[in-house]
N, C-alpha and C. Protein backbone atom coordinates (compact mmCIF):
# COMPACT_ATOMS: atom_id res chain seq x y z
N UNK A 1 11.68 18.62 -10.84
CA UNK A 1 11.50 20.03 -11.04
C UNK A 1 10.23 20.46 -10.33
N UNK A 2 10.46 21.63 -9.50
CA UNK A 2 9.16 22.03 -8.70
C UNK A 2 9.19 23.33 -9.00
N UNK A 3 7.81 23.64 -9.65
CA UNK A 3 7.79 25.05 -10.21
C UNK A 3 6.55 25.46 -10.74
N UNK A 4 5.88 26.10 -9.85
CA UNK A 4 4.25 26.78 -10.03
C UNK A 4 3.34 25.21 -9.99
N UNK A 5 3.93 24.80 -8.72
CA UNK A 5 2.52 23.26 -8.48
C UNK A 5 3.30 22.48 -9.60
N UNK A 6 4.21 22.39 -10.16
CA UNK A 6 4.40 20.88 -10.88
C UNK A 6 5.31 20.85 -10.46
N UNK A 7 5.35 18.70 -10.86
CA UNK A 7 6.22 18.00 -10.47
C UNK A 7 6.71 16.92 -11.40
N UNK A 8 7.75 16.65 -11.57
CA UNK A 8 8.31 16.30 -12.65
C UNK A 8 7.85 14.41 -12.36
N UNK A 9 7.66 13.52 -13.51
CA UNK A 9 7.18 12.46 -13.00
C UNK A 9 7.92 11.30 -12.28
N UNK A 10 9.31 11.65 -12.56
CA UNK A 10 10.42 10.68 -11.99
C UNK A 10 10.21 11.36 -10.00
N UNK A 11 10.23 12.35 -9.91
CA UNK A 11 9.82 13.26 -8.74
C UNK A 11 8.59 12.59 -7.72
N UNK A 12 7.52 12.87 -8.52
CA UNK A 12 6.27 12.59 -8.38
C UNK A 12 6.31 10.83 -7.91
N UNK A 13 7.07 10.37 -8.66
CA UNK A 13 7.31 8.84 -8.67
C UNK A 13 8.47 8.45 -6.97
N UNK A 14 8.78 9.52 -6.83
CA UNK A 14 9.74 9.04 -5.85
C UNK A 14 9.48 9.20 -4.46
N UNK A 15 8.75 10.35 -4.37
CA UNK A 15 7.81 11.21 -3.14
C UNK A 15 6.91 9.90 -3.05
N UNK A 16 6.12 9.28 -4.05
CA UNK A 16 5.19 8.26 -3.22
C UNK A 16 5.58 6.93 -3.18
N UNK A 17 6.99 6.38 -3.56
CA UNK A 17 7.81 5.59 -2.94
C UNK A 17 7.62 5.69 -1.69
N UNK A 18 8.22 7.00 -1.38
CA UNK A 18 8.87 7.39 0.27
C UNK A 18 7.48 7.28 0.90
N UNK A 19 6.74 8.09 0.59
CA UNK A 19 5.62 7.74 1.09
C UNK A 19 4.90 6.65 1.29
N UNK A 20 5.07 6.19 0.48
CA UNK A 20 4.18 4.75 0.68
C UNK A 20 4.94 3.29 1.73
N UNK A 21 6.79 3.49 1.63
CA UNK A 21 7.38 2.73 2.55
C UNK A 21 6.66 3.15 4.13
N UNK A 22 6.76 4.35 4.34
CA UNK A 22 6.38 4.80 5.51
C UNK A 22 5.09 4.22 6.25
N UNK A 23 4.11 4.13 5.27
CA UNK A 23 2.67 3.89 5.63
C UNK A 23 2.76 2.47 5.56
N UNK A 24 3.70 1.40 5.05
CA UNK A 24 3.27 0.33 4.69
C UNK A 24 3.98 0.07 6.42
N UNK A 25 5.08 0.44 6.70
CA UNK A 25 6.03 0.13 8.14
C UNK A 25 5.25 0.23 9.30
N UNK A 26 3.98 1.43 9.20
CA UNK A 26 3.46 1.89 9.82
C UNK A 26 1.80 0.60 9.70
N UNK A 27 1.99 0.29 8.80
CA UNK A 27 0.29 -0.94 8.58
C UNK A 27 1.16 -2.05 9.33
N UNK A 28 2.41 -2.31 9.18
CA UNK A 28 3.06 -3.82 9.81
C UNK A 28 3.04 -3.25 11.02
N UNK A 29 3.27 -2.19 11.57
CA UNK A 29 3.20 -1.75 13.00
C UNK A 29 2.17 -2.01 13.68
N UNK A 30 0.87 -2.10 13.08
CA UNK A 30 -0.47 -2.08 13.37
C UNK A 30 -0.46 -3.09 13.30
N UNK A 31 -0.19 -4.18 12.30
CA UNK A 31 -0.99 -5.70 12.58
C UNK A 31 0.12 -6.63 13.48
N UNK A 32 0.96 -5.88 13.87
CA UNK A 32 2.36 -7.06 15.00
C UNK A 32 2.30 -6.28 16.22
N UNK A 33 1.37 -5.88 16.70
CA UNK A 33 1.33 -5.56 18.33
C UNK A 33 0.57 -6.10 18.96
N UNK A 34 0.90 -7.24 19.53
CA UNK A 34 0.21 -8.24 20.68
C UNK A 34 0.59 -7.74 21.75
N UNK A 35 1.88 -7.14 22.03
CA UNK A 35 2.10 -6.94 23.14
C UNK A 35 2.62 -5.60 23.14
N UNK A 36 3.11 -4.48 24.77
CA UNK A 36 3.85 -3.57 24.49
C UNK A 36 5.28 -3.77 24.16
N UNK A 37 5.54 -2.79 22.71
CA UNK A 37 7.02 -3.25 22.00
C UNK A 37 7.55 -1.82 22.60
N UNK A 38 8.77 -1.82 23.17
CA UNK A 38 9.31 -0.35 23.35
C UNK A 38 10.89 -0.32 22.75
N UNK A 39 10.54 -0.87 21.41
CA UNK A 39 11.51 -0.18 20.46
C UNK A 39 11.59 1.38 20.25
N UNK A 40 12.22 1.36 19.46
CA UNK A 40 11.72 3.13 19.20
C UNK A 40 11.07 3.08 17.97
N UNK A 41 11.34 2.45 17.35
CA UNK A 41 10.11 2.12 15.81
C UNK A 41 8.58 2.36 16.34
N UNK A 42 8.41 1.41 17.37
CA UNK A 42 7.01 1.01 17.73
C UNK A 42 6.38 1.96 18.21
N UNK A 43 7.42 2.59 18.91
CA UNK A 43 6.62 4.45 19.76
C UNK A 43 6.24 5.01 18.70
N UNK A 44 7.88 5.57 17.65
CA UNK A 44 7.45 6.62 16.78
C UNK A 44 6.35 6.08 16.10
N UNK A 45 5.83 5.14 15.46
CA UNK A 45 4.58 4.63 14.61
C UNK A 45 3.21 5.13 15.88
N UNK A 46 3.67 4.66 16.40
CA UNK A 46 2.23 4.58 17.75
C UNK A 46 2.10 6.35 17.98
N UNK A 47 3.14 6.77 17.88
CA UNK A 47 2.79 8.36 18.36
C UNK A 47 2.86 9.05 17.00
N UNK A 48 2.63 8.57 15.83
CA UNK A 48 2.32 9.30 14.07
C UNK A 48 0.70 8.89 14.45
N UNK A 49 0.56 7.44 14.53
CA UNK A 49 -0.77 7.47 14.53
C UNK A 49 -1.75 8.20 15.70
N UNK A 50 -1.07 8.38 16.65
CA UNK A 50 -2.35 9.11 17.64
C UNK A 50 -1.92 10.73 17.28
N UNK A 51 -1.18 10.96 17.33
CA UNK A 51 -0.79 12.33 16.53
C UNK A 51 -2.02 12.77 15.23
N UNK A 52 -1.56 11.86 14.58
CA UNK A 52 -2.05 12.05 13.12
C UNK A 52 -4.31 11.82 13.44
N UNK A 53 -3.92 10.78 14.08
CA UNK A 53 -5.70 10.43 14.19
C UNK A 53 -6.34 11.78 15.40
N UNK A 54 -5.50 12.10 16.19
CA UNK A 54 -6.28 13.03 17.08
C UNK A 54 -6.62 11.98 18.36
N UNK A 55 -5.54 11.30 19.05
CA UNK A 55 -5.85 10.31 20.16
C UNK A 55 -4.73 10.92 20.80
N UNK A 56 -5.14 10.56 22.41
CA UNK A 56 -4.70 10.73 23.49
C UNK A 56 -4.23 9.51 24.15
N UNK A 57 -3.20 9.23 25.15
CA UNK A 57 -3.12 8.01 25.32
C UNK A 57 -4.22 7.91 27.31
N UNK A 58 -4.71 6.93 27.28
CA UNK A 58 -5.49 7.06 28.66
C UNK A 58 -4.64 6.99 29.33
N UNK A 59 -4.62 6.72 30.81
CA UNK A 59 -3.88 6.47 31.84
C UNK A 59 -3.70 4.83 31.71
N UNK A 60 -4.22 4.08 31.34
CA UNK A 60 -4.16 2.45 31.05
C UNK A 60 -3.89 2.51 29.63
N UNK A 61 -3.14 1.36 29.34
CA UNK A 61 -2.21 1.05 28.70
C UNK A 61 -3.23 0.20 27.66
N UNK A 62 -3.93 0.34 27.37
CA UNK A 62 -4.77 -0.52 26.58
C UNK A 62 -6.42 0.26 25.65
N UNK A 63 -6.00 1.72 26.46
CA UNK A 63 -7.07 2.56 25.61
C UNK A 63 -6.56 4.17 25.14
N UNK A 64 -6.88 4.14 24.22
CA UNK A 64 -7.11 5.84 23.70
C UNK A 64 -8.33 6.86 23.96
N UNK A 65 -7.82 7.87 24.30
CA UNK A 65 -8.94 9.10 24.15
C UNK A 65 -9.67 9.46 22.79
N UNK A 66 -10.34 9.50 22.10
CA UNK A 66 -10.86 10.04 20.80
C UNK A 66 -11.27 11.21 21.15
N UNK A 67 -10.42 12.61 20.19
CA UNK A 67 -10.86 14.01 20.62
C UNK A 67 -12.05 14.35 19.43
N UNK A 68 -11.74 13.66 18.30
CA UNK A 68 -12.65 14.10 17.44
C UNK A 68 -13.73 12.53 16.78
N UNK A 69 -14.97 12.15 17.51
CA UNK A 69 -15.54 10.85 17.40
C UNK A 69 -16.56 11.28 16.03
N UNK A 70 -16.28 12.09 15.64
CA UNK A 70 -16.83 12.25 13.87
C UNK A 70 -15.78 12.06 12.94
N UNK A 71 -14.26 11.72 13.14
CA UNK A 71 -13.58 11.97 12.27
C UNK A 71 -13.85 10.91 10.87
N UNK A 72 -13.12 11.12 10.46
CA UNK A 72 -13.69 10.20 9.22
C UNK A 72 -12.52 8.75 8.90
N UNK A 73 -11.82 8.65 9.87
CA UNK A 73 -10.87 7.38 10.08
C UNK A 73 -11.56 6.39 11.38
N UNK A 74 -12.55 7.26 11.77
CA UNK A 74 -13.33 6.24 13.03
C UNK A 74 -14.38 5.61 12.26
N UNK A 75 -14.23 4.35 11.69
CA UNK A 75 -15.27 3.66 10.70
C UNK A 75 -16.69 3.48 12.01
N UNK A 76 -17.79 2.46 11.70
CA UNK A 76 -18.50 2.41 12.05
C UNK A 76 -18.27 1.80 13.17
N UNK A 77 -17.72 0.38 12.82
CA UNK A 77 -17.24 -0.31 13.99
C UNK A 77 -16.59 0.02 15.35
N UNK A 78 -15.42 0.86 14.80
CA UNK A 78 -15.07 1.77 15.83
C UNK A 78 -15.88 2.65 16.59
N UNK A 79 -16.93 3.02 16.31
CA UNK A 79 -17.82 4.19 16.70
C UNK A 79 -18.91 3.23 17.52
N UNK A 80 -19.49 2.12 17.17
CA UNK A 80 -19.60 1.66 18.18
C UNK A 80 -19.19 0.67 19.14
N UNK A 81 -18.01 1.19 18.64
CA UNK A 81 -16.72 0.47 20.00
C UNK A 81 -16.25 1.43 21.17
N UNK A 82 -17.04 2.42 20.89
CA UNK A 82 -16.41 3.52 21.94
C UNK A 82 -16.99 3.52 22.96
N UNK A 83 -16.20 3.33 24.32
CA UNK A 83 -16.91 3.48 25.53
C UNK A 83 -16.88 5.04 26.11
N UNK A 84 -17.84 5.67 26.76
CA UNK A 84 -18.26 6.93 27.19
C UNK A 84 -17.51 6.72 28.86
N UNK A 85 -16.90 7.50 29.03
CA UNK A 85 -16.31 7.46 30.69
C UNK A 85 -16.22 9.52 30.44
N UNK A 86 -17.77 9.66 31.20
CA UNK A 86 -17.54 11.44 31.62
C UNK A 86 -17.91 12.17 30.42
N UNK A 87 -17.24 12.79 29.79
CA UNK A 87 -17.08 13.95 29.47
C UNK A 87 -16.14 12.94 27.58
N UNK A 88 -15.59 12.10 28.54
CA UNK A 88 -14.37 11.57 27.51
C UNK A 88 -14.85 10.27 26.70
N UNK A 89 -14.19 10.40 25.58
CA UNK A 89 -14.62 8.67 24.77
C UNK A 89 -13.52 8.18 24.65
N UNK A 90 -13.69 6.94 24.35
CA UNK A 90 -12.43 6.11 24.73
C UNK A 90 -12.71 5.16 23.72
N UNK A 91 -11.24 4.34 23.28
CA UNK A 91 -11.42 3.26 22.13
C UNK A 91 -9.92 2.50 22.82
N UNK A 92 -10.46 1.39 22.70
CA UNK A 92 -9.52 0.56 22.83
C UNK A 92 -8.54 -0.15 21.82
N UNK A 93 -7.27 -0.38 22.32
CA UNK A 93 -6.20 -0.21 21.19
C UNK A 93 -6.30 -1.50 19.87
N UNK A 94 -6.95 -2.32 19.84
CA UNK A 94 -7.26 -3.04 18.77
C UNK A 94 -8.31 -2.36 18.03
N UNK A 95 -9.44 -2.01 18.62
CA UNK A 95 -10.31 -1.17 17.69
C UNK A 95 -9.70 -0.26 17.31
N UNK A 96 -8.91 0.61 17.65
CA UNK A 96 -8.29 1.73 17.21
C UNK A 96 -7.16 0.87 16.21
N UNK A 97 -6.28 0.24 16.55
CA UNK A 97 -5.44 -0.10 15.29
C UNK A 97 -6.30 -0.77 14.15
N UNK A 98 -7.41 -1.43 14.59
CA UNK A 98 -8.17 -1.36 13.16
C UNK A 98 -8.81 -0.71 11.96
N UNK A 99 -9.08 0.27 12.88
CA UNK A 99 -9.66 1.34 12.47
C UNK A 99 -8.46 2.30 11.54
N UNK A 100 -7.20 2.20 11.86
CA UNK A 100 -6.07 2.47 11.24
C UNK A 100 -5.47 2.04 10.26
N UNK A 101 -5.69 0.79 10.25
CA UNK A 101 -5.44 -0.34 9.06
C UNK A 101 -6.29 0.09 8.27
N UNK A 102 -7.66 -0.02 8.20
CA UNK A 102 -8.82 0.44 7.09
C UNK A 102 -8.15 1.83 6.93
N UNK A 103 -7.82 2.90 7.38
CA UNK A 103 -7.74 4.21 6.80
C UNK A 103 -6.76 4.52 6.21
N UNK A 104 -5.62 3.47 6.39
CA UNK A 104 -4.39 3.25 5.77
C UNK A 104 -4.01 2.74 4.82
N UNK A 105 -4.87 1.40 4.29
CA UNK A 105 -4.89 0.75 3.57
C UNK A 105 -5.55 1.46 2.32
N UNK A 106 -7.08 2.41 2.34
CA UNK A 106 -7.91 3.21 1.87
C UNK A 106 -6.87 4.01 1.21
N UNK A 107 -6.12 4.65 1.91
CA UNK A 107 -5.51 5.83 1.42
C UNK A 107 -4.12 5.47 0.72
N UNK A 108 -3.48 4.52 1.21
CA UNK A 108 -2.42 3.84 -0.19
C UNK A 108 -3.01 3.81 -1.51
N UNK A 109 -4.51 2.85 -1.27
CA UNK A 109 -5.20 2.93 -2.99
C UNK A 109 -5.27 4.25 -3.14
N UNK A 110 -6.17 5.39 -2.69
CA UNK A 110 -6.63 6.28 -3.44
C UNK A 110 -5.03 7.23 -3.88
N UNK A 111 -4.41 7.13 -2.72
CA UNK A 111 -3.11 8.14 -3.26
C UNK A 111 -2.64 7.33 -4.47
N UNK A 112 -2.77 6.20 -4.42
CA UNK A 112 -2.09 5.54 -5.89
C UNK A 112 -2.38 5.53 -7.24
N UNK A 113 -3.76 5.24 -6.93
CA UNK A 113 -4.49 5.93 -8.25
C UNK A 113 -4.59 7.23 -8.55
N UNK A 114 -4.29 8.15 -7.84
CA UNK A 114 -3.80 9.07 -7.96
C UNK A 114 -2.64 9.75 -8.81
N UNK A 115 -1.46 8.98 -8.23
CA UNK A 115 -0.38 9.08 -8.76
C UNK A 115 -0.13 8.43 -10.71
N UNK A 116 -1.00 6.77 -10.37
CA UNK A 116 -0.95 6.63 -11.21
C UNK A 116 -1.85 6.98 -12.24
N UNK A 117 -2.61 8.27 -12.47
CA UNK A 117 -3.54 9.29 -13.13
C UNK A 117 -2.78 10.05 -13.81
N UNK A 118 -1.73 10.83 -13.00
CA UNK A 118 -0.60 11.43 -13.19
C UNK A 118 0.23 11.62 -14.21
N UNK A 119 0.75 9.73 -14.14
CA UNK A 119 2.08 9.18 -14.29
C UNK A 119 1.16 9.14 -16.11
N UNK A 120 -0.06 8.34 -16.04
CA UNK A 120 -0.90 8.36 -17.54
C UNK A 120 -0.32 9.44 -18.02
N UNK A 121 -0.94 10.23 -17.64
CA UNK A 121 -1.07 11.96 -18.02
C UNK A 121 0.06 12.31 -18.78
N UNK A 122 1.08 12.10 -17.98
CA UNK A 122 2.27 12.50 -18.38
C UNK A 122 2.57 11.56 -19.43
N UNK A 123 2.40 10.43 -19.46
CA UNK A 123 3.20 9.71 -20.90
C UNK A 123 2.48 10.12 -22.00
N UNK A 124 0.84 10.48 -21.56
CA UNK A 124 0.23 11.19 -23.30
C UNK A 124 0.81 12.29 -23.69
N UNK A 125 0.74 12.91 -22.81
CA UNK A 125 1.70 14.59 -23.04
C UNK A 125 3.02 14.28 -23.91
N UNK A 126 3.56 13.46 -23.15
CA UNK A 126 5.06 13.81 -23.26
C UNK A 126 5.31 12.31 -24.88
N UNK A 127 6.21 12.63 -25.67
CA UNK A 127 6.63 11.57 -26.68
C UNK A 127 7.78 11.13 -26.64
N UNK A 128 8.44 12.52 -25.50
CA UNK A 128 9.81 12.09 -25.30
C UNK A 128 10.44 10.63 -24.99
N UNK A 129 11.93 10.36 -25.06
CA UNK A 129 12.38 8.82 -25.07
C UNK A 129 11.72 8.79 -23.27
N UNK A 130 12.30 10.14 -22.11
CA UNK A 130 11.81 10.28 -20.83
C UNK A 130 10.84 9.10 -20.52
N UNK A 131 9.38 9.50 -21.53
CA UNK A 131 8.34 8.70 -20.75
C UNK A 131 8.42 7.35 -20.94
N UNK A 132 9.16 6.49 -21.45
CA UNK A 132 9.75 5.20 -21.09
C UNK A 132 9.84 4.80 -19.82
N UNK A 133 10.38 6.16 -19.08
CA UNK A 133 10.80 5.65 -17.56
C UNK A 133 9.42 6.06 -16.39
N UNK A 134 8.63 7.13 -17.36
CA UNK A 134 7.40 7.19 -16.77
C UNK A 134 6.51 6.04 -16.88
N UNK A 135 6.77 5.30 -17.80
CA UNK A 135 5.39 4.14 -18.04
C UNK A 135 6.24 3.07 -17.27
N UNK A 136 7.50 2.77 -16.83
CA UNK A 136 8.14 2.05 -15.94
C UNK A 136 8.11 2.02 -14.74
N UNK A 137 7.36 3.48 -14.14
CA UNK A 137 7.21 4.13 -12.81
C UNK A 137 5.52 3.77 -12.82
N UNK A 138 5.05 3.99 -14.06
CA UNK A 138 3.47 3.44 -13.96
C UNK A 138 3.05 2.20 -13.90
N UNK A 139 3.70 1.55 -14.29
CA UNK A 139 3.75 0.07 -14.21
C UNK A 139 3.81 -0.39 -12.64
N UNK A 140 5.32 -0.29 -11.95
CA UNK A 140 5.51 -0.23 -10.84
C UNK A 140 4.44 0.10 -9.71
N UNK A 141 3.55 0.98 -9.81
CA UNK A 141 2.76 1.45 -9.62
C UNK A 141 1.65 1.00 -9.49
N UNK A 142 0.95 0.14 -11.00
CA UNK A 142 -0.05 -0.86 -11.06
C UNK A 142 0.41 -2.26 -10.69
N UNK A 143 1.27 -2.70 -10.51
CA UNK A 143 1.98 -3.93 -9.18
C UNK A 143 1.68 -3.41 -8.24
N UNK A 144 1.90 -2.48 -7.68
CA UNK A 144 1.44 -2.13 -5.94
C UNK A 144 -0.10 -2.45 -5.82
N UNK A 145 -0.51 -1.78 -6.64
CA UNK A 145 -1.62 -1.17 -6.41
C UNK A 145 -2.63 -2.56 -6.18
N UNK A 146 -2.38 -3.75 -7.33
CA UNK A 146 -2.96 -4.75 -7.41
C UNK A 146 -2.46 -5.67 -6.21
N UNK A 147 -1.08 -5.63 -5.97
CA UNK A 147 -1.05 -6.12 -4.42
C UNK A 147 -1.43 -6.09 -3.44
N UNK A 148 -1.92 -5.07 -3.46
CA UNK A 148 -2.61 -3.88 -2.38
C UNK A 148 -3.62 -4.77 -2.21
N UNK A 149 -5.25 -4.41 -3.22
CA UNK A 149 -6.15 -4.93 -3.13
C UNK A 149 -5.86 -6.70 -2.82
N UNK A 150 -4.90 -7.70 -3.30
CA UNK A 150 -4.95 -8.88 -2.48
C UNK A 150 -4.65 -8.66 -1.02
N UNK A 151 -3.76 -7.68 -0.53
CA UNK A 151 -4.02 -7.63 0.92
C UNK A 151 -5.05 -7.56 2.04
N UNK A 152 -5.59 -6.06 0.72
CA UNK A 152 -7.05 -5.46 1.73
C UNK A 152 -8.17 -6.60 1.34
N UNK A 153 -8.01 -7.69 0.66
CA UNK A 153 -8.97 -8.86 0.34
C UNK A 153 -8.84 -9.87 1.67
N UNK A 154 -7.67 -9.97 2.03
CA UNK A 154 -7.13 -10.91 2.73
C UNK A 154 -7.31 -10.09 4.07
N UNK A 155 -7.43 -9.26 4.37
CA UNK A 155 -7.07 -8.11 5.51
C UNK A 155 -8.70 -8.05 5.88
């Protein structure tokens, strides 16, 4: 149910499913490119992320343009990974997919705890038999979430 900003929690629960498959396809995209893949998976991921980050592709096949070198997905490392050619900055495509992984990985946790803030919320509110399937969706939820952090441990 969507109606004046709310969202019902089975809803709420399903939107960051979808969401979260996407970003996770998109983190395996990032850590399995050794080489150029010209699937169409590998473009569309490669052109969400320069899309989404604000990159250009150079004329060589091995660097990006950075239009915005304050953004807040260019960690430190990245920033001083950037080479100056002119006018233009440039990052090369491992620093840049790293730099993607950290902002990706970041933002699975925080959207999750997020969600699962929510999903709380809603089972105090609610006494109905419903929030059974909310604390089943919260649960679900705190499995990711703790998986997560063994990744970004390991990552």
């Amino acid at each position: 149910m969507l109606a004046s900003n709310q969202m019902s929690p089975q809803t709420l629960f399903y939107v960051w499913n979808h969401w979260k498959l996407i970003i996770i396809k998109v983190l395996s995209h990032l850590r399995h490119t050794d080489g150029p893949e010209l699937n169409d998976y590998a473009v569309m991921y490669e052109d969400l992320c320069a899309k989404y980050f604000g990159l250009r592709k150079d004329g060589e096949v091995d660097r990006y343009v950075v239009l915005n070198i304050n953004a807040s997905w260019l960690s430190i490392a990245g920033r001083n990974s950037l080479q100056q050619d002119g006018n233009r900055c440039l990052l090369g495509v491992p620093q840049c997919h790293s730099c993607a992984q950290c902002f990706w990985m970041n933002e699975l946790s925080s959207v999750g705890f997020s969600v699962l803030k929510k999903l709380e919320s809603a089972v105090e509110i609610s006494l109905k038999p419903a929030s059974s399937y909310t604390l089943k969706d919260a649960w679900v939820v705190i499995q990711f979430l703790r998986d997560a952090l063994a990744w970004k441990q390991a990552f």
